[in-house]
PDB file of N, CA and C in Angstrom:
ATOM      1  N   UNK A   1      17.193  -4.401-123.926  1.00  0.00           N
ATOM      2  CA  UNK A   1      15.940  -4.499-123.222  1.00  0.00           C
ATOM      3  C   UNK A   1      15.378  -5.897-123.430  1.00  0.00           C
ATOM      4  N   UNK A   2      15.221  -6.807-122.130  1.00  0.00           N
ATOM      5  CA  UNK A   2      14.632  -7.989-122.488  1.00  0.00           C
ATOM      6  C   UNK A   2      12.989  -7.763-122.091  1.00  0.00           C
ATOM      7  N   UNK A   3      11.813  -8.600-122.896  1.00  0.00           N
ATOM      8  CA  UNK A   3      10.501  -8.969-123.027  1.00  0.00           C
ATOM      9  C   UNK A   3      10.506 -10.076-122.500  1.00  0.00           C
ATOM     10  N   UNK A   4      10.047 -10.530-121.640  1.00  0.00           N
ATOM     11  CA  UNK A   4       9.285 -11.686-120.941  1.00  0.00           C
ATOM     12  C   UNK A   4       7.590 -12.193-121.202  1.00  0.00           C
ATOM     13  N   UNK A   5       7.504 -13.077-121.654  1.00  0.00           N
ATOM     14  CA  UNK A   5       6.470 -13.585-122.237  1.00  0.00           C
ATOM     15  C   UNK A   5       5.644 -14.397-121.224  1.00  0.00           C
ATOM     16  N   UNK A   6       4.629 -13.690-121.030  1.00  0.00           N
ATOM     17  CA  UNK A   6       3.572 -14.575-119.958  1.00  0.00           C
ATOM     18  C   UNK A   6       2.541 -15.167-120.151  1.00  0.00           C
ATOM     19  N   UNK A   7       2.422 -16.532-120.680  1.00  0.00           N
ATOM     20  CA  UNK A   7       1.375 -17.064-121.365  1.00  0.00           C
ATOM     21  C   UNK A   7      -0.387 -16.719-120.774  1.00  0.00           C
ATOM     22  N   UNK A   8      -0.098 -16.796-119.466  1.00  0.00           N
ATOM     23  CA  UNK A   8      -1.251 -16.890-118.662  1.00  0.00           C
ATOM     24  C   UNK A   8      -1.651 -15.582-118.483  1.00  0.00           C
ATOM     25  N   UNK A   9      -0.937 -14.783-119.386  1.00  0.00           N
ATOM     26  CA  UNK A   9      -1.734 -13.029-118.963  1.00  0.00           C
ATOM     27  C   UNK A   9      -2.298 -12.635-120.412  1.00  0.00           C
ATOM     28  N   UNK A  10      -3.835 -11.869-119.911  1.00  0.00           N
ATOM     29  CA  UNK A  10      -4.509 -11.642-121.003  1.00  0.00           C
ATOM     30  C   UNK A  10      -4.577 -10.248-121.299  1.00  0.00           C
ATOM     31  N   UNK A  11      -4.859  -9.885-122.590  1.00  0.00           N
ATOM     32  CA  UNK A  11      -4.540  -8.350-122.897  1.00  0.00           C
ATOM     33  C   UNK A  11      -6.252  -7.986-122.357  1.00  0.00           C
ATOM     34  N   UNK A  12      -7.094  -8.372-121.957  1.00  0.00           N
ATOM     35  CA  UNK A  12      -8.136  -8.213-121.847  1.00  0.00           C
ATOM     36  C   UNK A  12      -8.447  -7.207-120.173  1.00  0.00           C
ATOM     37  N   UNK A  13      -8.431  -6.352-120.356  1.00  0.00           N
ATOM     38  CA  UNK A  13      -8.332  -5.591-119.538  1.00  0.00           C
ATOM     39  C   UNK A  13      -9.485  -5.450-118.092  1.00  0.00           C
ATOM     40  N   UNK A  14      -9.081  -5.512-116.676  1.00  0.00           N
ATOM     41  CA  UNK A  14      -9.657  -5.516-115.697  1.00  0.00           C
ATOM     42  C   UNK A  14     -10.856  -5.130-115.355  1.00  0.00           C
ATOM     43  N   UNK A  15     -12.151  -5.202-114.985  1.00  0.00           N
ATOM     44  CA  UNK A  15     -12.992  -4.280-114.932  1.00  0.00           C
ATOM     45  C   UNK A  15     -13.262  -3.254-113.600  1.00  0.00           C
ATOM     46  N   UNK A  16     -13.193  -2.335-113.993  1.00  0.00           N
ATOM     47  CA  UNK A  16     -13.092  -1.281-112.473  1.00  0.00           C
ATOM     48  C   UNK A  16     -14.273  -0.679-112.422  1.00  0.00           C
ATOM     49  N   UNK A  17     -14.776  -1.052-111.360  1.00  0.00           N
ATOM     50  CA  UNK A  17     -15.960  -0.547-110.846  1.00  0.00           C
ATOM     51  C   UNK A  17     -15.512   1.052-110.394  1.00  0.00           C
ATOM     52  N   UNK A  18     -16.268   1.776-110.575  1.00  0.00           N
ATOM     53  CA  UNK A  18     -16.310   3.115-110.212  1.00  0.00           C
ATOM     54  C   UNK A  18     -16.844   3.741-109.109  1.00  0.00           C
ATOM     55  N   UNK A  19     -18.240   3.262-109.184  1.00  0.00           N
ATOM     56  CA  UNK A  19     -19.222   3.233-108.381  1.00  0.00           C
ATOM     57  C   UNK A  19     -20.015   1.860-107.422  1.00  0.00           C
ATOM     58  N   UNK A  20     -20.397   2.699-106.220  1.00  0.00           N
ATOM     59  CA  UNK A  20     -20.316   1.008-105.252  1.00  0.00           C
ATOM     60  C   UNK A  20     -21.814   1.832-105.177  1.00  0.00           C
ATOM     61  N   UNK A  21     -22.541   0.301-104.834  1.00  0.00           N
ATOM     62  CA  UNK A  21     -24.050   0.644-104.085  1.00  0.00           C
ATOM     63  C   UNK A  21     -23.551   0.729-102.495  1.00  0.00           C
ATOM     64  N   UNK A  22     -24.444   0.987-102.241  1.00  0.00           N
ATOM     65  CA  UNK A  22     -24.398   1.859-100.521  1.00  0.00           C
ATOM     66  C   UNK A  22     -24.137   0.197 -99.835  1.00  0.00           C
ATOM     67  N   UNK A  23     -24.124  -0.626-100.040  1.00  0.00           N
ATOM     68  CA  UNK A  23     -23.602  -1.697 -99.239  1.00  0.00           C
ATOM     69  C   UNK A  23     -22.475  -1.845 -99.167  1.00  0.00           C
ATOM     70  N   UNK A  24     -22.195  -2.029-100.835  1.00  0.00           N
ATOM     71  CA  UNK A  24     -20.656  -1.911-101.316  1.00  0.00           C
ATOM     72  C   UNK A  24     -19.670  -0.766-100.180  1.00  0.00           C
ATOM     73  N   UNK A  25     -20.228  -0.044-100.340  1.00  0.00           N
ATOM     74  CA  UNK A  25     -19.454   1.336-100.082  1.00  0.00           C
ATOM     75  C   UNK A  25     -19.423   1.659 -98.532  1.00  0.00           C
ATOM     76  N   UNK A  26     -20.395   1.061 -97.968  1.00  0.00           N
ATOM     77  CA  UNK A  26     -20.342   0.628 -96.744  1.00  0.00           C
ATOM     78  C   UNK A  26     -19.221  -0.279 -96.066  1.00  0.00           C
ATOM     79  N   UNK A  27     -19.140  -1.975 -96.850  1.00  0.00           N
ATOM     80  CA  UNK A  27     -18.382  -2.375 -96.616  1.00  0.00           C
ATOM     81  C   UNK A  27     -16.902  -2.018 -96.565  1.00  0.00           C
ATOM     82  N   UNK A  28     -16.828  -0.934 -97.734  1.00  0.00           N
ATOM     83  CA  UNK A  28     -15.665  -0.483 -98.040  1.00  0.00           C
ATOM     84  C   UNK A  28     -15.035   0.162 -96.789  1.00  0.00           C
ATOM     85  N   UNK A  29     -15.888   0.978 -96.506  1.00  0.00           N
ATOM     86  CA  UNK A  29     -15.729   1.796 -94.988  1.00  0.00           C
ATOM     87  C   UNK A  29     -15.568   1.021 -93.300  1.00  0.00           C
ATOM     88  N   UNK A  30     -16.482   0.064 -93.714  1.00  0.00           N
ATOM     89  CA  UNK A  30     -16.354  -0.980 -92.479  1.00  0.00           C
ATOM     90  C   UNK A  30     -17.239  -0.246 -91.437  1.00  0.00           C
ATOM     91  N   UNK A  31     -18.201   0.904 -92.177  1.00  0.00           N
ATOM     92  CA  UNK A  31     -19.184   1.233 -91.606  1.00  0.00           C
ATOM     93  C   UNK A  31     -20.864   0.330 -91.920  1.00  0.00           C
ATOM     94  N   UNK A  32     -21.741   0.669 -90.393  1.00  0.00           N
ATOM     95  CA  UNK A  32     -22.791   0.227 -91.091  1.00  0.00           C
ATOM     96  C   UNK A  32     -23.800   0.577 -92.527  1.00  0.00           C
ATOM     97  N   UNK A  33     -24.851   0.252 -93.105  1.00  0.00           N
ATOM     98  CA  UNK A  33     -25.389   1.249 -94.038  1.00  0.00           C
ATOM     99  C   UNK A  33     -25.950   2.492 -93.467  1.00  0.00           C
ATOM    100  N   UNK A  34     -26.472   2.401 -92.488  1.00  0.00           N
ATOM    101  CA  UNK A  34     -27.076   3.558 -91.857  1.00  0.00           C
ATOM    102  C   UNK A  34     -26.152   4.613 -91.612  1.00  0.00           C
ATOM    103  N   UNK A  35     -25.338   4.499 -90.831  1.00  0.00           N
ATOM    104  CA  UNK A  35     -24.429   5.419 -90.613  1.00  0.00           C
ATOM    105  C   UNK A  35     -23.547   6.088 -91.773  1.00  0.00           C
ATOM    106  N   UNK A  36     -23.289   5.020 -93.043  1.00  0.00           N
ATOM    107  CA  UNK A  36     -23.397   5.802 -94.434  1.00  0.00           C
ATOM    108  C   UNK A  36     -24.276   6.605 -94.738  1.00  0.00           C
ATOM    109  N   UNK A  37     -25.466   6.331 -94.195  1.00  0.00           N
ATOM    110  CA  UNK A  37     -26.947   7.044 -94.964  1.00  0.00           C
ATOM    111  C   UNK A  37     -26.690   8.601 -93.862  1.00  0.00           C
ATOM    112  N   UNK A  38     -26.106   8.262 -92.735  1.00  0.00           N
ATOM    113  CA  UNK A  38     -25.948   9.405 -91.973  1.00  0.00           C
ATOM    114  C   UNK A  38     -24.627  10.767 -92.540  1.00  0.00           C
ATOM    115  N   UNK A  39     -23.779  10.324 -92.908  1.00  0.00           N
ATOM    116  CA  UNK A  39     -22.465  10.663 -93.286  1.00  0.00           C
ATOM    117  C   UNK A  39     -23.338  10.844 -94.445  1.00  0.00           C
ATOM    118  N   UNK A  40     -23.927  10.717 -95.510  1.00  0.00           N
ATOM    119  CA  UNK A  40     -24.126  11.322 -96.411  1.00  0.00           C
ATOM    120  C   UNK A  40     -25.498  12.470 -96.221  1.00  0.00           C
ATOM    121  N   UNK A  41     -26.489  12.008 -95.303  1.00  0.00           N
ATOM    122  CA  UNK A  41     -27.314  13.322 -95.060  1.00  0.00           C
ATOM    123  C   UNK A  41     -26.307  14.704 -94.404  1.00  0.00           C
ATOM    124  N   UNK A  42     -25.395  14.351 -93.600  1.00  0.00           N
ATOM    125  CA  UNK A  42     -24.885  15.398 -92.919  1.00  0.00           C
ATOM    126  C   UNK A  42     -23.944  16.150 -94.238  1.00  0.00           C
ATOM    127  N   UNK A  43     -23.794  15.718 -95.065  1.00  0.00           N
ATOM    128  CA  UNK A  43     -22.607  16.017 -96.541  1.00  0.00           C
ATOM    129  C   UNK A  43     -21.014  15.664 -96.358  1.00  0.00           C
ATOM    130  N   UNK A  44     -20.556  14.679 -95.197  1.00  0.00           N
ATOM    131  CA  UNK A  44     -19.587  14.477 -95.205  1.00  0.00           C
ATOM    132  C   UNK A  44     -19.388  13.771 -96.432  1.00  0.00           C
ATOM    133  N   UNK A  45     -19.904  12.742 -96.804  1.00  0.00           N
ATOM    134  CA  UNK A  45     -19.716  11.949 -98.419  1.00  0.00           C
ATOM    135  C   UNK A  45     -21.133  12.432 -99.029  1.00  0.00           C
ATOM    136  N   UNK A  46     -20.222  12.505-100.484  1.00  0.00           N
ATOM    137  CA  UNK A  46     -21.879  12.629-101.455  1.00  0.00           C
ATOM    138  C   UNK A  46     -21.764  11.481-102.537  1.00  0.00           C
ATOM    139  N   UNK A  47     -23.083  11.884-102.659  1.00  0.00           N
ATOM    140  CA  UNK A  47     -23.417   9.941-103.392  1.00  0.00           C
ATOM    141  C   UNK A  47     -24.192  10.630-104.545  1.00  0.00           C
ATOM    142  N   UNK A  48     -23.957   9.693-105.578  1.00  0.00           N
ATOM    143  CA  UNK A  48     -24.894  10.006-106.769  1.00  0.00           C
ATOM    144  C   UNK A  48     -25.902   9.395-107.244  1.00  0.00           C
ATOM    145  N   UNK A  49     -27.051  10.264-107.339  1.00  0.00           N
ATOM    146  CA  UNK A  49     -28.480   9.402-107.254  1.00  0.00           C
ATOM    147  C   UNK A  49     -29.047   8.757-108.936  1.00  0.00           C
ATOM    148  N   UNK A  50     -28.417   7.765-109.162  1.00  0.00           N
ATOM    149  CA  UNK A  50     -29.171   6.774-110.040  1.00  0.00           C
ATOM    150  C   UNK A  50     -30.613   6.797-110.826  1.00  0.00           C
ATOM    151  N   UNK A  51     -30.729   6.938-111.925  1.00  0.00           N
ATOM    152  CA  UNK A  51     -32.259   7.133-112.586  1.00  0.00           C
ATOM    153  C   UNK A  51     -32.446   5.895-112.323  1.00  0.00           C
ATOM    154  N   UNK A  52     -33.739   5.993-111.532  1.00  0.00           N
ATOM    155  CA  UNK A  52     -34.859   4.485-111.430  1.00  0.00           C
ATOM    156  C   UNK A  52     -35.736   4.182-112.531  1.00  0.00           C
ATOM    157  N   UNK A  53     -35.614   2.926-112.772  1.00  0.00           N
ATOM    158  CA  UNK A  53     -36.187   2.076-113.731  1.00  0.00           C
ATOM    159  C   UNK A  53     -37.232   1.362-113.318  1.00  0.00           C
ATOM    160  N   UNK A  54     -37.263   0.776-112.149  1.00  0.00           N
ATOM    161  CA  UNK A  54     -37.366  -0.039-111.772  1.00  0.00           C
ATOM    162  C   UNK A  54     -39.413  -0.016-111.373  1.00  0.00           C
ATOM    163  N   UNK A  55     -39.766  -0.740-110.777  1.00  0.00           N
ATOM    164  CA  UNK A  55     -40.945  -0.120-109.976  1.00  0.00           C
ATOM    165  C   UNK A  55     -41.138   0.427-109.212  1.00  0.00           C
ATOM    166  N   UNK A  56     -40.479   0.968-108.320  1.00  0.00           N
ATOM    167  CA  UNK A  56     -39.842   2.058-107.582  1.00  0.00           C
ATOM    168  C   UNK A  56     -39.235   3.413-107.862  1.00  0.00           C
ATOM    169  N   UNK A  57     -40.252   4.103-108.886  1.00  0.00           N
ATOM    170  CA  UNK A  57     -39.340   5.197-109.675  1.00  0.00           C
ATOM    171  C   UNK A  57     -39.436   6.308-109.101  1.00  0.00           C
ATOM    172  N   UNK A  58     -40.058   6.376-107.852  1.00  0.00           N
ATOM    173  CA  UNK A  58     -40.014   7.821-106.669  1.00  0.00           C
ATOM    174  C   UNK A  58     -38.593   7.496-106.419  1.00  0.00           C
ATOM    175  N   UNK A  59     -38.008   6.445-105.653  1.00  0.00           N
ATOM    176  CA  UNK A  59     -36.901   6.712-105.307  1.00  0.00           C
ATOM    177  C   UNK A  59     -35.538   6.320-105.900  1.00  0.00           C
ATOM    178  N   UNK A  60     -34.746   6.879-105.767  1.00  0.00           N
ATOM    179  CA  UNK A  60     -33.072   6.924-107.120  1.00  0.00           C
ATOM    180  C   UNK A  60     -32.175   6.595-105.796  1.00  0.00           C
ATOM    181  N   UNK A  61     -31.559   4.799-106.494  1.00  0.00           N
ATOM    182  CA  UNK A  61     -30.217   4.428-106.541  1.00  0.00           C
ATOM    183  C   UNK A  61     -29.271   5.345-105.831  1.00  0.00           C
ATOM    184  N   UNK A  62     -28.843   5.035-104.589  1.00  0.00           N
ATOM    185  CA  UNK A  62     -27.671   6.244-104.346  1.00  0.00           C
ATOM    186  C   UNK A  62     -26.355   5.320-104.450  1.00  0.00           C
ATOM    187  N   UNK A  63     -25.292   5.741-105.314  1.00  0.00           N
ATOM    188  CA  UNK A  63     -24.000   5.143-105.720  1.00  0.00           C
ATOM    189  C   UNK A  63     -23.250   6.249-105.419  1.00  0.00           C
ATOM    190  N   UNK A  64     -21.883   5.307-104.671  1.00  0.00           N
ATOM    191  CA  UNK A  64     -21.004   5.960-104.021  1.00  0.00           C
ATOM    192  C   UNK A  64     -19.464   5.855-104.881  1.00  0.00           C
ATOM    193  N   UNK A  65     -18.589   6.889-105.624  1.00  0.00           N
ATOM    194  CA  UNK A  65     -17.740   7.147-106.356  1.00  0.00           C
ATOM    195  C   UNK A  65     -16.999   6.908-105.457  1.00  0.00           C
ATOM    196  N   UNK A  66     -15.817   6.099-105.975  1.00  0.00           N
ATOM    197  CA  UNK A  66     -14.400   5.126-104.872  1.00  0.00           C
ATOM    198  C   UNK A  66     -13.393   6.756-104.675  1.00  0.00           C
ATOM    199  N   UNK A  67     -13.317   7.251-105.761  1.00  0.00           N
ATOM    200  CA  UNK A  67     -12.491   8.858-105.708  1.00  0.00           C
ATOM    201  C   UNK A  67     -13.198   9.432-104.197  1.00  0.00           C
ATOM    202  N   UNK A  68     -14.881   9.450-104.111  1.00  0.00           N
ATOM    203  CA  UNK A  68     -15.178  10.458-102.984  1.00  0.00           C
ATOM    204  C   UNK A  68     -15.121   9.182-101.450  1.00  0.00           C
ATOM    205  N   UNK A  69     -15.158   8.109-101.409  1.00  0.00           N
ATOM    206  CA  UNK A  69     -14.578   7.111-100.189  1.00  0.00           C
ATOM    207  C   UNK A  69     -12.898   7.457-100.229  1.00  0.00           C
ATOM    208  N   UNK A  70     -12.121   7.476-101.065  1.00  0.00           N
ATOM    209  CA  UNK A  70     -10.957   8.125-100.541  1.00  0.00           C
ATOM    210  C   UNK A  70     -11.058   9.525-100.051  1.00  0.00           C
ATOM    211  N   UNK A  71     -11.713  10.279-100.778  1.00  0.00           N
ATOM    212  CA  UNK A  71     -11.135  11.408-100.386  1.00  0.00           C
ATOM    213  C   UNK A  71     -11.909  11.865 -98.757  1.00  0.00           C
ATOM    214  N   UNK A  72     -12.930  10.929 -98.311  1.00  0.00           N
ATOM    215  CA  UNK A  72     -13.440  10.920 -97.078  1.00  0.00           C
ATOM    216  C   UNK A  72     -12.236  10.300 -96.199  1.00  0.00           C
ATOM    217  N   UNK A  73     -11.847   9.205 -96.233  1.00  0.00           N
ATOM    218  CA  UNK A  73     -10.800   8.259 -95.822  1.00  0.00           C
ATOM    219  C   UNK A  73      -9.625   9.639 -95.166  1.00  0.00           C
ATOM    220  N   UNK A  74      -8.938   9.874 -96.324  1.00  0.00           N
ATOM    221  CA  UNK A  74      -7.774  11.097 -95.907  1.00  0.00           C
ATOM    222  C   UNK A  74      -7.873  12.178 -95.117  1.00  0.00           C
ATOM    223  N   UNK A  75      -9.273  12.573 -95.461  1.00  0.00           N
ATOM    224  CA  UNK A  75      -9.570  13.713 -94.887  1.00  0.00           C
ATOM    225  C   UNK A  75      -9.945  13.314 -93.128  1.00  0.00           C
ATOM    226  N   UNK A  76     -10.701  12.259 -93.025  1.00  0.00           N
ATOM    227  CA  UNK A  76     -10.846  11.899 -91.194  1.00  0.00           C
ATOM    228  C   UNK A  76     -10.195  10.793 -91.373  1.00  0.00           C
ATOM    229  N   UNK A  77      -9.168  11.035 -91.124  1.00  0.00           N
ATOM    230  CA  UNK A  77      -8.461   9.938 -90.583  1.00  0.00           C
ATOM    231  C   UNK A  77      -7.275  10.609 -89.209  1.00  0.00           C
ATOM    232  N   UNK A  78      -7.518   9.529 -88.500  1.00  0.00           N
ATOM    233  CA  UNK A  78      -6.412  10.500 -87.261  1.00  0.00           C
ATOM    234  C   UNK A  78      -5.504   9.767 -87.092  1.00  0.00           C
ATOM    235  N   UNK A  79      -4.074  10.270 -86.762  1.00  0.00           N
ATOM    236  CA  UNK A  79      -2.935  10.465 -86.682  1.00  0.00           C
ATOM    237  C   UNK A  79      -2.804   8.974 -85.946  1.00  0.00           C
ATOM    238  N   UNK A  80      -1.612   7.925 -86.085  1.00  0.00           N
ATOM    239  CA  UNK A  80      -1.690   7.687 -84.802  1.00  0.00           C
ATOM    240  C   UNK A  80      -1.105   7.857 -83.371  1.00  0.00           C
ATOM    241  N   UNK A  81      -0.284   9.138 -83.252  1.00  0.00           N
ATOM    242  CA  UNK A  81       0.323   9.966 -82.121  1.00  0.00           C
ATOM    243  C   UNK A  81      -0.482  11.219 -82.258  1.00  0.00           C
ATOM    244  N   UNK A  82      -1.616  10.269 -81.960  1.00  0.00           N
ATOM    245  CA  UNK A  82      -2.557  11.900 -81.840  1.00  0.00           C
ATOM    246  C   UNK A  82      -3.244  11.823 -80.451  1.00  0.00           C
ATOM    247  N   UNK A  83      -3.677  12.567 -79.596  1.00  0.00           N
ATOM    248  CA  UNK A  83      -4.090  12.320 -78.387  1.00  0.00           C
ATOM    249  C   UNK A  83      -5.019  11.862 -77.941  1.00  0.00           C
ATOM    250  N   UNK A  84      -5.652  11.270 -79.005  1.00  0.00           N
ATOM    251  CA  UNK A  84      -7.186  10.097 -78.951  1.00  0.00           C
ATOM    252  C   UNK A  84      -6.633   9.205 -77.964  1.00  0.00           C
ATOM    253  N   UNK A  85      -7.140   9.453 -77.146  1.00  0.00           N
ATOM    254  CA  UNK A  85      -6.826   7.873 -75.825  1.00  0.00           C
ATOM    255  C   UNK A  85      -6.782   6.843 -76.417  1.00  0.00           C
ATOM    256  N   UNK A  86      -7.878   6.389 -77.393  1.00  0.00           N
ATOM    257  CA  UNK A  86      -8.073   5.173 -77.954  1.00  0.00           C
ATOM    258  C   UNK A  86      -6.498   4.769 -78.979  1.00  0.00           C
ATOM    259  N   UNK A  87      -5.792   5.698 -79.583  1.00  0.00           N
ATOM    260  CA  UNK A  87      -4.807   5.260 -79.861  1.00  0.00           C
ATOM    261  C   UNK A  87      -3.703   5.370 -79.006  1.00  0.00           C
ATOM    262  N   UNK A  88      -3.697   5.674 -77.764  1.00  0.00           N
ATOM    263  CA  UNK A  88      -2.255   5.774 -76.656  1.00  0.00           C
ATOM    264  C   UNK A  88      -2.035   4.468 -76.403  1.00  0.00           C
ATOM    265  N   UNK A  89      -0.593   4.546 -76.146  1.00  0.00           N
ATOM    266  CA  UNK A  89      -0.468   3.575 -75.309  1.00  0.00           C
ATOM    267  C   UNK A  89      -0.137   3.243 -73.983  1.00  0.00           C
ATOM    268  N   UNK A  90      -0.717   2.573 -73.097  1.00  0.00           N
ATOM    269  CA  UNK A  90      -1.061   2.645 -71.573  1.00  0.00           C
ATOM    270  C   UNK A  90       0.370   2.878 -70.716  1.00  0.00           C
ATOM    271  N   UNK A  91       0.400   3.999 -70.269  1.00  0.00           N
ATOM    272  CA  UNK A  91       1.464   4.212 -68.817  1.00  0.00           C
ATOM    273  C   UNK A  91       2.026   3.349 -68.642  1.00  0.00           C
ATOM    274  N   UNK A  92       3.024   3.242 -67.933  1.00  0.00           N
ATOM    275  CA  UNK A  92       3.659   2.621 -66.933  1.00  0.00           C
ATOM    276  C   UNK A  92       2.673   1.688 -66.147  1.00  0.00           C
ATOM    277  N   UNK A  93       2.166   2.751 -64.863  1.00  0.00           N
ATOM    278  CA  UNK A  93       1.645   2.166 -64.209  1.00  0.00           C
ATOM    279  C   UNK A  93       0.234   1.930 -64.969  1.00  0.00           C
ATOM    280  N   UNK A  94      -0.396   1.863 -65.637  1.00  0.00           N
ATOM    281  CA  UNK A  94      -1.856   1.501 -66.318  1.00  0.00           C
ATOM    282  C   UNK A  94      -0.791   0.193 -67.039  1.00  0.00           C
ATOM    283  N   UNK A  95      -0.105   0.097 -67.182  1.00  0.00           N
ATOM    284  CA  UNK A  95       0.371  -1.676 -67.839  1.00  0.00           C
ATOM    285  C   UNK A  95       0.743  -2.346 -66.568  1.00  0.00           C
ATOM    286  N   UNK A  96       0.976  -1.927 -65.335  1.00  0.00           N
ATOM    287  CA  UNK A  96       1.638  -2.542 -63.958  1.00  0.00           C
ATOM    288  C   UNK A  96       0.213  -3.049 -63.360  1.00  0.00           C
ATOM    289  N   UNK A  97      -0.828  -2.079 -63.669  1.00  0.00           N
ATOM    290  CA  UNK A  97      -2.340  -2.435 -63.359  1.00  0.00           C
ATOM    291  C   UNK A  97      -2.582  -3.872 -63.633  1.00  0.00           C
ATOM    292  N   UNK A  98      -2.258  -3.240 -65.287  1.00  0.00           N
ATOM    293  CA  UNK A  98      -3.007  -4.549 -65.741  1.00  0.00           C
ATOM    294  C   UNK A  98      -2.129  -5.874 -66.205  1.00  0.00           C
ATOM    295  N   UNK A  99      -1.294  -6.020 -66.082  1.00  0.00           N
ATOM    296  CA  UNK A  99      -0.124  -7.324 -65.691  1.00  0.00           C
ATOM    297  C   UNK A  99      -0.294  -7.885 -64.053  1.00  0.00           C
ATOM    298  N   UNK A 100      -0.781  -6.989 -63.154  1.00  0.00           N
ATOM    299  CA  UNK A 100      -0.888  -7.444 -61.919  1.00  0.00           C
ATOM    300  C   UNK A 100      -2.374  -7.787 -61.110  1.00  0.00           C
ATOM    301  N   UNK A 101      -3.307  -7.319 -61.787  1.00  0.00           N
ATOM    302  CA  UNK A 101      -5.079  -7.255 -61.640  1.00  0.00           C
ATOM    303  C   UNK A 101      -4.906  -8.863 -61.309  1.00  0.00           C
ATOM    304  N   UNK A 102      -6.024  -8.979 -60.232  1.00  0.00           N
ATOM    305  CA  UNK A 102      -6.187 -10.569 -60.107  1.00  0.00           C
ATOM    306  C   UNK A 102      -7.620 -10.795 -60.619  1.00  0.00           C
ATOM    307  N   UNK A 103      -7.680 -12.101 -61.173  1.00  0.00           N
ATOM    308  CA  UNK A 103      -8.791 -12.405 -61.801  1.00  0.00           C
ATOM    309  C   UNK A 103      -9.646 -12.548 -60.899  1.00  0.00           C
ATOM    310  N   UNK A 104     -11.143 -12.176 -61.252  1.00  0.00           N
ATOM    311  CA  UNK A 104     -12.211 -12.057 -60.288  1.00  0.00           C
ATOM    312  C   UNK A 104     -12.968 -13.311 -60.196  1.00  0.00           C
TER     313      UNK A 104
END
């Protein structure tokens, strides 16, 4: 068994975020925040509400667990030979259309 020695690697271990703030977790999705804020009123994702510290202590931090953005991810996600128009790909003649359309 050979060991390879990598000077430039540290035993100091990565830090993994667990939890994203609703921007974070937004971005993650490539959704807006709102429509997060929607997806989580309806209970498709649940978020965990944060003790406030802050001056704002009516309302609690909502942080979103990367485990429950996957397990949203898998669960709606569609096929891509699924019959969503938006993933077909165009006919015959719907590509003869549009290879031959004259510019307006």
């Amino acid at each position: 068994m050979m060991i390879s020695f990598n000077p430039n690697r540290t035993n100091v271990p990565q830090r993994v975020t667990l939890l994203l703030s609703t921007r974070d977790a937004a971005k993650a999705l490539q959704v807006s925040e709102r429509t997060l804020y929607s997806y989580t009123k309806a209970g498709l994702i649940r978020c965990v509400a944060m003790p406030s510290t802050g001056p704002k202590q009516a309302t609690k931090a909502k942080r979103y667990a990367l485990s429950e953005l996957e397990r949203f991810i898998l669960e709606h996600q569609t096929p891509i030979n699924s019959d969503n128009p938006l993933n077909s790909k165009p006919t015959s003649n719907e590509a003869d259309l549009l290879t031959t359309a004259e510019p307006r």
